[in-house]
Protein backbone atom coordinates (compact mmCIF):
# COMPACT_ATOMS: atom_id res chain seq x y z
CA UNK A 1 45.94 1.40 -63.48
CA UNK A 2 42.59 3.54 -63.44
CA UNK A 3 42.01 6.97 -64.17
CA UNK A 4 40.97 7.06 -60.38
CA UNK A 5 37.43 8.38 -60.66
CA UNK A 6 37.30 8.54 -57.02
CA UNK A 7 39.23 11.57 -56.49
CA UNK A 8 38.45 15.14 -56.38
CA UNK A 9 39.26 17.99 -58.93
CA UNK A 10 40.02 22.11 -58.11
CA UNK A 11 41.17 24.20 -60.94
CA UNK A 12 44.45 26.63 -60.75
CA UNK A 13 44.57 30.31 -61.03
CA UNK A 14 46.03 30.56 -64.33
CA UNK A 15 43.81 30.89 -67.50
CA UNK A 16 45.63 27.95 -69.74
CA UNK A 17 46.23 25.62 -66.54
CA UNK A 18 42.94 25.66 -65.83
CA UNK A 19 42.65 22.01 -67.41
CA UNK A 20 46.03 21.54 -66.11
CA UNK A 21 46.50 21.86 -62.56
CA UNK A 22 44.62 19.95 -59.10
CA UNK A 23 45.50 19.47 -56.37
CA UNK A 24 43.77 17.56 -53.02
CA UNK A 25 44.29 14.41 -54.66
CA UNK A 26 43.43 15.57 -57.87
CA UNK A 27 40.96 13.37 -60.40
CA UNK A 28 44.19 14.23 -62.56
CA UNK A 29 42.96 16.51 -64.89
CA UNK A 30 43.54 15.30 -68.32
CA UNK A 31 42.40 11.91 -67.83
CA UNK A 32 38.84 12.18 -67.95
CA UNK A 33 38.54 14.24 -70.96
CA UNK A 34 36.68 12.60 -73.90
CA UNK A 35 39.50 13.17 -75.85
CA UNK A 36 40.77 10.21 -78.56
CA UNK A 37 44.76 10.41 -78.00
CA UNK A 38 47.76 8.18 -79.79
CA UNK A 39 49.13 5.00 -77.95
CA UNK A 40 52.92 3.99 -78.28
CA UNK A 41 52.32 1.97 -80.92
CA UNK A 42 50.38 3.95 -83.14
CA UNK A 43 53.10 6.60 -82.35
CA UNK A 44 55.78 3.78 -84.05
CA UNK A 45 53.89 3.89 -87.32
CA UNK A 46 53.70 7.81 -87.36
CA UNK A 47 57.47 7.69 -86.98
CA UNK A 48 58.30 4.65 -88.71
CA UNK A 49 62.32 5.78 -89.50
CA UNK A 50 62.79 7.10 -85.97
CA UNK A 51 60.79 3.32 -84.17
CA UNK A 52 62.88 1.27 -86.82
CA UNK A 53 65.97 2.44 -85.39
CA UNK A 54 67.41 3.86 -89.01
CA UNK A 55 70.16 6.14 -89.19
CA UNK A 56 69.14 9.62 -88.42
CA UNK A 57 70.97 13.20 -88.45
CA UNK A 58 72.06 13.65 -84.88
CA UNK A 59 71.60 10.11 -83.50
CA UNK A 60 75.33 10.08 -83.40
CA UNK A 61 77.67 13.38 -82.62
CA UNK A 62 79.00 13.78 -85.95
CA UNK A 63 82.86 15.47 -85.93
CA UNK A 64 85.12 13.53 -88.32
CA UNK A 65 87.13 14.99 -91.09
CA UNK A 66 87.87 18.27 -92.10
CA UNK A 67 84.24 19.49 -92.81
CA UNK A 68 83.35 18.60 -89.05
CA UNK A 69 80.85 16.11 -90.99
CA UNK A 70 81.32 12.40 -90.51
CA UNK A 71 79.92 10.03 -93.15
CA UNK A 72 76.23 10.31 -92.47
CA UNK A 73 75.93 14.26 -92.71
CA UNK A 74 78.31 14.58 -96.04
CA UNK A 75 75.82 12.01 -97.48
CA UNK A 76 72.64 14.11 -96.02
CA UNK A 77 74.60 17.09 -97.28
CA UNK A 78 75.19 15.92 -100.93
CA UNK A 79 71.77 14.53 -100.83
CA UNK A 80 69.68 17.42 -99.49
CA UNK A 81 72.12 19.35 -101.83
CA UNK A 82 69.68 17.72 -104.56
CA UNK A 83 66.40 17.83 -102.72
CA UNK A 84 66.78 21.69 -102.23
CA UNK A 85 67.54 22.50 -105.68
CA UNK A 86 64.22 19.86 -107.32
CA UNK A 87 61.86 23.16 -105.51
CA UNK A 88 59.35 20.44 -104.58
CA UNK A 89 58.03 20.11 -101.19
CA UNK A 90 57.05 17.03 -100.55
CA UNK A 91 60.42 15.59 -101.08
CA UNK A 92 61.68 18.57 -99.05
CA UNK A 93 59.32 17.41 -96.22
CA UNK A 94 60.33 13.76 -96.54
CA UNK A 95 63.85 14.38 -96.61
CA UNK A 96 63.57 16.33 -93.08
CA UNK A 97 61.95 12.82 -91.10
CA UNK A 98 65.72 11.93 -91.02
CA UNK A 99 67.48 14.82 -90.13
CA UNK A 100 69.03 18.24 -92.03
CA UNK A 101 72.20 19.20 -92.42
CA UNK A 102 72.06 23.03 -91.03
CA UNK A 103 73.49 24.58 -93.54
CA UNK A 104 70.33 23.55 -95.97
CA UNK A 105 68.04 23.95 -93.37
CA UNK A 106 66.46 27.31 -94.16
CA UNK A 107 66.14 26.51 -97.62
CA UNK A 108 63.86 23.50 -96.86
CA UNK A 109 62.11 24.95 -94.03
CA UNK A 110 61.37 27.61 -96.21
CA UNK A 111 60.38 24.99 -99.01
CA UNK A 112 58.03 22.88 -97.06
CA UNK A 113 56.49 26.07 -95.73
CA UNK A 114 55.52 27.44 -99.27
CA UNK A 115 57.36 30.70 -98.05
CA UNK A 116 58.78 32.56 -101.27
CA UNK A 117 59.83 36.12 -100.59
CA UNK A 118 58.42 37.78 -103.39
CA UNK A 119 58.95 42.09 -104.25
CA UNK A 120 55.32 42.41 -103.05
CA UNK A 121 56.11 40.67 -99.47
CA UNK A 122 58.77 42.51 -98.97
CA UNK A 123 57.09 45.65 -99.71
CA UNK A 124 54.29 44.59 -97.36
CA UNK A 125 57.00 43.83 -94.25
CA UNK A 126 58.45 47.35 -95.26
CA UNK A 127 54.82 48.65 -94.32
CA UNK A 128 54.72 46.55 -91.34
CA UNK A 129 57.76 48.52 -90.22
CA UNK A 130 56.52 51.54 -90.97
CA UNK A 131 53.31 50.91 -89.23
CA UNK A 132 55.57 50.11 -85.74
CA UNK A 133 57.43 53.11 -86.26
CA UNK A 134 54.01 55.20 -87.07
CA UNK A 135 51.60 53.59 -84.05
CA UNK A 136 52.64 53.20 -80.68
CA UNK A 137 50.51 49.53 -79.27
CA UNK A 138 50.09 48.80 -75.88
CA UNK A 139 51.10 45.27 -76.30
CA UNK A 140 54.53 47.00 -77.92
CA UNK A 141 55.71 47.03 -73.83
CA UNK A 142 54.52 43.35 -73.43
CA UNK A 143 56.86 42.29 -76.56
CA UNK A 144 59.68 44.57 -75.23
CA UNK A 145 59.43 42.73 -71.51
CA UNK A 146 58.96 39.41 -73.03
CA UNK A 147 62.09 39.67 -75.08
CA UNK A 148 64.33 41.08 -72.05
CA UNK A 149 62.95 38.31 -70.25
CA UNK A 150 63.46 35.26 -72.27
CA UNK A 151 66.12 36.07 -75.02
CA UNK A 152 67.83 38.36 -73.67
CA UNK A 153 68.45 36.40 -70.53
CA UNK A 154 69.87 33.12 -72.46
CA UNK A 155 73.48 32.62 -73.52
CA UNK A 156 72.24 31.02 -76.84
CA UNK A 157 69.85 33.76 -78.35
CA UNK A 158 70.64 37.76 -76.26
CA UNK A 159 72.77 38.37 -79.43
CA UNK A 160 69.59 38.57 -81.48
CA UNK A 161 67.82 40.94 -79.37
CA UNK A 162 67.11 43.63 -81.95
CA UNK A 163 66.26 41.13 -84.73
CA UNK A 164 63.58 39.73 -82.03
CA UNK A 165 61.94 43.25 -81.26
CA UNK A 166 61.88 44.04 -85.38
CA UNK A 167 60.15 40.67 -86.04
CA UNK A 168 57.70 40.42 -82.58
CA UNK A 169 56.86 43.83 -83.63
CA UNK A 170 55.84 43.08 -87.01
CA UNK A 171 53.77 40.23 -86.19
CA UNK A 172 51.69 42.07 -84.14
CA UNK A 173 50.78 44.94 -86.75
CA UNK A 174 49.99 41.62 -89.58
CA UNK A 175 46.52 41.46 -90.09
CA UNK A 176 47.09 39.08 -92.46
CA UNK A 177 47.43 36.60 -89.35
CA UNK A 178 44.60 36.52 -87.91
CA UNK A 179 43.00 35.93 -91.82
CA UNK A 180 44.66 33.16 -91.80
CA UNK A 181 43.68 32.12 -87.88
CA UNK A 182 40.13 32.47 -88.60
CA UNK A 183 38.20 29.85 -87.19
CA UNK A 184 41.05 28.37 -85.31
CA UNK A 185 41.89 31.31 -82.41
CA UNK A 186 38.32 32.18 -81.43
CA UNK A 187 37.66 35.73 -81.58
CA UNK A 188 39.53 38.05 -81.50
CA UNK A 189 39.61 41.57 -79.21
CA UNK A 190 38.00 44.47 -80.63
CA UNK A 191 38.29 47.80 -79.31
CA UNK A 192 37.35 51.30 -79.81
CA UNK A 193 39.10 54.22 -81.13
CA UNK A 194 39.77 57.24 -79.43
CA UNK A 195 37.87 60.14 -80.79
CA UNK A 196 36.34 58.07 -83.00
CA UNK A 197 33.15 56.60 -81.25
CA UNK A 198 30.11 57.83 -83.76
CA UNK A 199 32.38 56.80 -86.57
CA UNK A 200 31.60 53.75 -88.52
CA UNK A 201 34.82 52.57 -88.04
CA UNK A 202 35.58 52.99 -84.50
CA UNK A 203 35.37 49.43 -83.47
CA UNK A 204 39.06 47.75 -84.31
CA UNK A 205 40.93 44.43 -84.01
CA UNK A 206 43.46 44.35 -80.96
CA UNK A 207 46.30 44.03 -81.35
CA UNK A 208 45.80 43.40 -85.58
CA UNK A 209 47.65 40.21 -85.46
CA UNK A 210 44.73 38.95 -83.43
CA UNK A 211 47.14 37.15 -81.00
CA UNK A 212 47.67 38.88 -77.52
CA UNK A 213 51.44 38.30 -76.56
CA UNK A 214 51.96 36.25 -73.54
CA UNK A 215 55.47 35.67 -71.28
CA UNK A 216 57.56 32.84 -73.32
CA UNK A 217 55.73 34.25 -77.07
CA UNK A 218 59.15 35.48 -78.08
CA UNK A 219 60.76 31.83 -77.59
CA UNK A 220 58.30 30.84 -80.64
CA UNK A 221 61.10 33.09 -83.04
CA UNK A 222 64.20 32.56 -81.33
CA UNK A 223 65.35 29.56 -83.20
CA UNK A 224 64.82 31.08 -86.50
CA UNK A 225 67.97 33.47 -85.91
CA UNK A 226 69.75 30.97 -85.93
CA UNK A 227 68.74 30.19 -89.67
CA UNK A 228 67.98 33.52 -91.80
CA UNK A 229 70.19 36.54 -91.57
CA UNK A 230 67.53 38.75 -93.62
CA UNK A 231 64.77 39.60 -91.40
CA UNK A 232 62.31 39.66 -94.08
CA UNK A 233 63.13 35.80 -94.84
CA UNK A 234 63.14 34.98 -90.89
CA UNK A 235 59.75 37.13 -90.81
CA UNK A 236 57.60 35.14 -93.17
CA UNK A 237 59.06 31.54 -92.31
CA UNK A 238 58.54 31.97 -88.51
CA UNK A 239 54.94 33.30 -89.89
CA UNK A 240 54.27 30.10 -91.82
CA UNK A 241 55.35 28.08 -88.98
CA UNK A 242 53.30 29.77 -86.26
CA UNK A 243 50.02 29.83 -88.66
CA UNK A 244 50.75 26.17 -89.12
CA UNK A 245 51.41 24.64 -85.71
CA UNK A 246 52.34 27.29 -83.16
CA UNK A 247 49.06 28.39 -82.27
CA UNK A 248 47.56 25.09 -81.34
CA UNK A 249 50.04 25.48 -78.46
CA UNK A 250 48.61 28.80 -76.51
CA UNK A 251 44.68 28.19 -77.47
CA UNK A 252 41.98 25.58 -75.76
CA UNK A 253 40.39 23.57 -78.32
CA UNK A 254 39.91 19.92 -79.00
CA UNK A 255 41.78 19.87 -82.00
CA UNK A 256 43.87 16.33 -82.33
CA UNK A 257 47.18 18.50 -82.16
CA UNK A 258 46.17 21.06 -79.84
CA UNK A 259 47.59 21.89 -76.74
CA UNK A 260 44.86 19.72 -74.51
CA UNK A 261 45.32 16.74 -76.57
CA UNK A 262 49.31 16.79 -76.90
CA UNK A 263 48.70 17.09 -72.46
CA UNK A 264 46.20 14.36 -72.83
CA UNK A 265 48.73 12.22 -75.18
CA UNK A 266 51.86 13.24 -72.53
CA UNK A 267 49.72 11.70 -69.56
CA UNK A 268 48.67 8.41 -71.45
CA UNK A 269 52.26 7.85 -72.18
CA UNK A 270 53.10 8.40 -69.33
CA UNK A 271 51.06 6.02 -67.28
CA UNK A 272 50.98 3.35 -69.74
CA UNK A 273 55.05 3.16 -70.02
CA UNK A 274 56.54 4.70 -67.17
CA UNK A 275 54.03 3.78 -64.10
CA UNK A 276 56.50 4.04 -60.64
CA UNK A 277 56.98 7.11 -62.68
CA UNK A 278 53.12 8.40 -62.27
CA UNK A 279 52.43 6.80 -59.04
CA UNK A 280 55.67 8.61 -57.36
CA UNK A 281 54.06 11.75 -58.85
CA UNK A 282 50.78 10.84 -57.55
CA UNK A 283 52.49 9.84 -54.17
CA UNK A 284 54.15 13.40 -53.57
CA UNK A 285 51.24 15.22 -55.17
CA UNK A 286 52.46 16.84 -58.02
CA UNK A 287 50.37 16.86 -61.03
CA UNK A 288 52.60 15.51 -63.69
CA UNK A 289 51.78 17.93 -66.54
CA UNK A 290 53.29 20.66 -64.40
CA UNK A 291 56.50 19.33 -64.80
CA UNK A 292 56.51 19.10 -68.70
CA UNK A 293 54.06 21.95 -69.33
CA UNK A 294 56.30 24.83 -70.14
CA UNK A 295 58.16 23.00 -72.49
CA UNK A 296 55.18 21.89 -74.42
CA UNK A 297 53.69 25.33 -74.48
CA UNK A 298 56.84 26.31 -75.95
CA UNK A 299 57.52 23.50 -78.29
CA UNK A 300 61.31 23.16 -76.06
CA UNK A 301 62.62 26.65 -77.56
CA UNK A 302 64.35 28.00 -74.87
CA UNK A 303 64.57 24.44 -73.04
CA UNK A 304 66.80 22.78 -75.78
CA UNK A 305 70.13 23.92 -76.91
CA UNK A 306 69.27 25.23 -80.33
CA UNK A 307 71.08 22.69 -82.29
CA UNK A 308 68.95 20.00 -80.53
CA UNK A 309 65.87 21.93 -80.70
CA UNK A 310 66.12 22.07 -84.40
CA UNK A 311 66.33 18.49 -84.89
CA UNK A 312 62.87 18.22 -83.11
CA UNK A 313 61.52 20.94 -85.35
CA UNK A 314 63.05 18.68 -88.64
CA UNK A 315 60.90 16.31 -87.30
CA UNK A 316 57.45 18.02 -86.89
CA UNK A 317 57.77 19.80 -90.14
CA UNK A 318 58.96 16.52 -91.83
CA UNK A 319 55.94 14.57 -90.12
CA UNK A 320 53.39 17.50 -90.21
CA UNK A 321 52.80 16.52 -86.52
CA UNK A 322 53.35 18.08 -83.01
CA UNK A 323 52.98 14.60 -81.29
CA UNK A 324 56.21 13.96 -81.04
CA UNK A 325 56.36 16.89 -78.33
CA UNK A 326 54.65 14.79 -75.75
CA UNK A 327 56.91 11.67 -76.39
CA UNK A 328 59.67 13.89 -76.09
CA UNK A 329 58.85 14.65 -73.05
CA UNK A 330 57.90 11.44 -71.46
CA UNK A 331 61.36 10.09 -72.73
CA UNK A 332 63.06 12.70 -71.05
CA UNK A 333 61.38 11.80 -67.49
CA UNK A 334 61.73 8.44 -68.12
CA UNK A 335 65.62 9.03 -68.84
CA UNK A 336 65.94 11.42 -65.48
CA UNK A 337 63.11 9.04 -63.84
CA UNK A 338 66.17 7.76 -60.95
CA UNK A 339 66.93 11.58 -60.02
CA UNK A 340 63.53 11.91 -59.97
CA UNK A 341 62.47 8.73 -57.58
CA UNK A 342 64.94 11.11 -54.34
CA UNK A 343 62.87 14.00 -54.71
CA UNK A 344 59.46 15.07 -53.48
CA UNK A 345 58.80 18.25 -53.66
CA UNK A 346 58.16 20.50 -57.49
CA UNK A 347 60.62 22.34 -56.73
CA UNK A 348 63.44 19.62 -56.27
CA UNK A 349 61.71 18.17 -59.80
CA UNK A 350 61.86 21.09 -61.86
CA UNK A 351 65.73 21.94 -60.78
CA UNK A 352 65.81 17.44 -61.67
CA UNK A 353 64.93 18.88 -65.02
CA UNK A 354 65.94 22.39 -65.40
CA UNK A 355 69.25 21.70 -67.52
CA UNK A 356 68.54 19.79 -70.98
CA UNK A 357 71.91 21.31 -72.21
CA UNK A 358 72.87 17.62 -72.08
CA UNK A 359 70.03 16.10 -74.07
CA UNK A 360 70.21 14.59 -77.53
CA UNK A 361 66.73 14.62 -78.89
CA UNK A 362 67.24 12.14 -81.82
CA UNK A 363 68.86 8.66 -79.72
CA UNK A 364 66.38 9.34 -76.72
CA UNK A 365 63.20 9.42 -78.76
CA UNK A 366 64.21 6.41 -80.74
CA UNK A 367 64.72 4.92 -77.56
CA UNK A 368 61.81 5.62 -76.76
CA UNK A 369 59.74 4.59 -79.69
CA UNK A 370 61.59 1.25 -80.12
CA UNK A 371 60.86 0.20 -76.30
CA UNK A 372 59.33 -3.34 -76.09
């Protein structure tokens, strides 16, 4: 098939779907970008354990004996027993491509993220707190909506509701962020301070973090409840994470594992392996990367059920690599494609894929990567 240069283009309302919405028989959007993007096969030697079809964590529900492990996940257990305690981090990262069990999970996250939690970072967070309790922000009410919104609206993560506001709040007040951003967020907003305007110092950073909350931010956290019981531990790894792939999700750039490409990558899948797939789509006029978007944005959190959801994020810290979001979701399509094929309106689609409570991550996308 084309990339059907023939049709027309109009942009959507929204700021990040600009690229990602048209409509009027839409020269669909991410196709004409200039944009160099994975094929399948390429995608089997990124993930050469998961295409060849070797045994992985969570391939198989796992519930035999009296540890609730079967054979597979007492001999990840024993062995990530061993990786954990050898401190290094490449064999920490290697050892996640297959799977962790979750009960050594943090420690490994923590371990490929070069997080340590020294006296001097927790002293820091401590001033991080103080500085919420000190300086009302106006983004404070975004945080507080976005939480009520998200978290505490989902049976899997409302019980961590005040853990969420501590940590969201934090983040915001870390300058330390956007040091670490620089270069790869654009610039950030600066504003001036009240009764300080002849001062030297009256132009400010805002919000300090750099990063401007949006609905869905929260969802980026969530999943690391379920692994550290100390805020200050949860604080710093969900920090590392977010300053190492998070933000490519909510800013434009052309960055190989940016949010355009990883659209870009979602589309050429898409077309190239599932094409009654993307011509029913282009049939009923729905732009395909509406369907998938959300999840994308959001890496799955609040898509997945968590225990799924932390396979997949095994599997982008073991690879270093956010591609296998856009796989993910082509596989899922492709596995809901017949539900799909009686529907023809978005709204019949998204409520096709609006419960993935029923997923399992790891035997879809081998399915998907071992495809002839």
């Amino acid at each position: 098939m084309g990339k059907y240069d023939h049709l027309t283009e109009r942009g959507d309302e929204e700021k990040l779907y600009l690229l990602c919405f048209v409509w009027d028989e839409p020269k669909w959007e991410f196709a004409h970008l200039p944009l160099q993007v994975k094929n399948l096969e390429q995608l089997r030697k990124e993930y050469p354990e998961w295409a060849s079809g070797e045994p992985l964590l969570g391939a198989i529900p796992e519930c035999n004996g009296a540890s609730g492990l079967g054979p597979l996940g007492t001999e990840r257990t024993a062995l990530g027993a061993r990786v954990t305690a050898l401190r290094y981090a490449p064999v920490a990262q290697e050892f996640l491509k297959r799977g962790s069990p979750h009960c050594l999970r943090a420690g490994l996250w923590a371990q490929v993220l070069g997080v340590e939690v020294t006296a001097q970072q927790t002293a820091y967070f401590n001033q991080l707190k103080r500085n919420v309790l000190e300086v009302d922000l106006m983004i404070d009410k975004l945080i507080f909506k976005d939480v009520q919104l998200t978290a505490s609206n989902d049976d899997q993560y409302f019980v961590f509701e005040d853990l969420l506001y501590q940590v969201m709040l934090c983040f915001s007040r870390d300058g330390e962020v956007l040091q670490q951003l620089k270069g790869s967020i654009g610039n950030a907003l600066t504003v001036t301070i009240k009764g300080k305007q002849t001062s030297p110092e009256s132009v400010t950073v805002f919000p300090p973090s750099g990063i401007i909350p949006f609905h869905g931010f929260s969802m980026y956290a969530t999943p690391f409840c379920y692994l550290y019981d100390e805020p200050v531990q949860l604080y710093y790894t969900f920090r590392a994470f977010y300053i190492r792939y998070w933000h490519r999700l909510h800013y434009i750039s052309t960055h190989p594992q940016g949010i355009v490409s990883l659209c870009l990558l979602y589309e050429r899948l898409l077309e190239a392996n599932e094409p009654l797939l993307w011509i029913h789509f282009r049939n009923i006029n729905i732009n395909p990367i509406r369907v998938v978007f959300k999840w994308l944005m959001r890496a799955f959190s609040g898509h997945l059920p968590p225990d799924q959801l932390l396979f997949l994020w095994d599997a982008i810290l073991g690879y270093d690599s956010l591609y296998i979001l856009p796989l993910l979701a082509v596989a899922i399509l492709s596995f809901r494609k017949e539900n799909i094929f009686q529907v023809n309106t978005i709204q019949n689609v998204d409520a096709v894929l609006a419960d993935l409570s029923t997923i399992s991550i790891v035997p879809l996308l081998q399915l998907a990567l071992m495809k002839p």
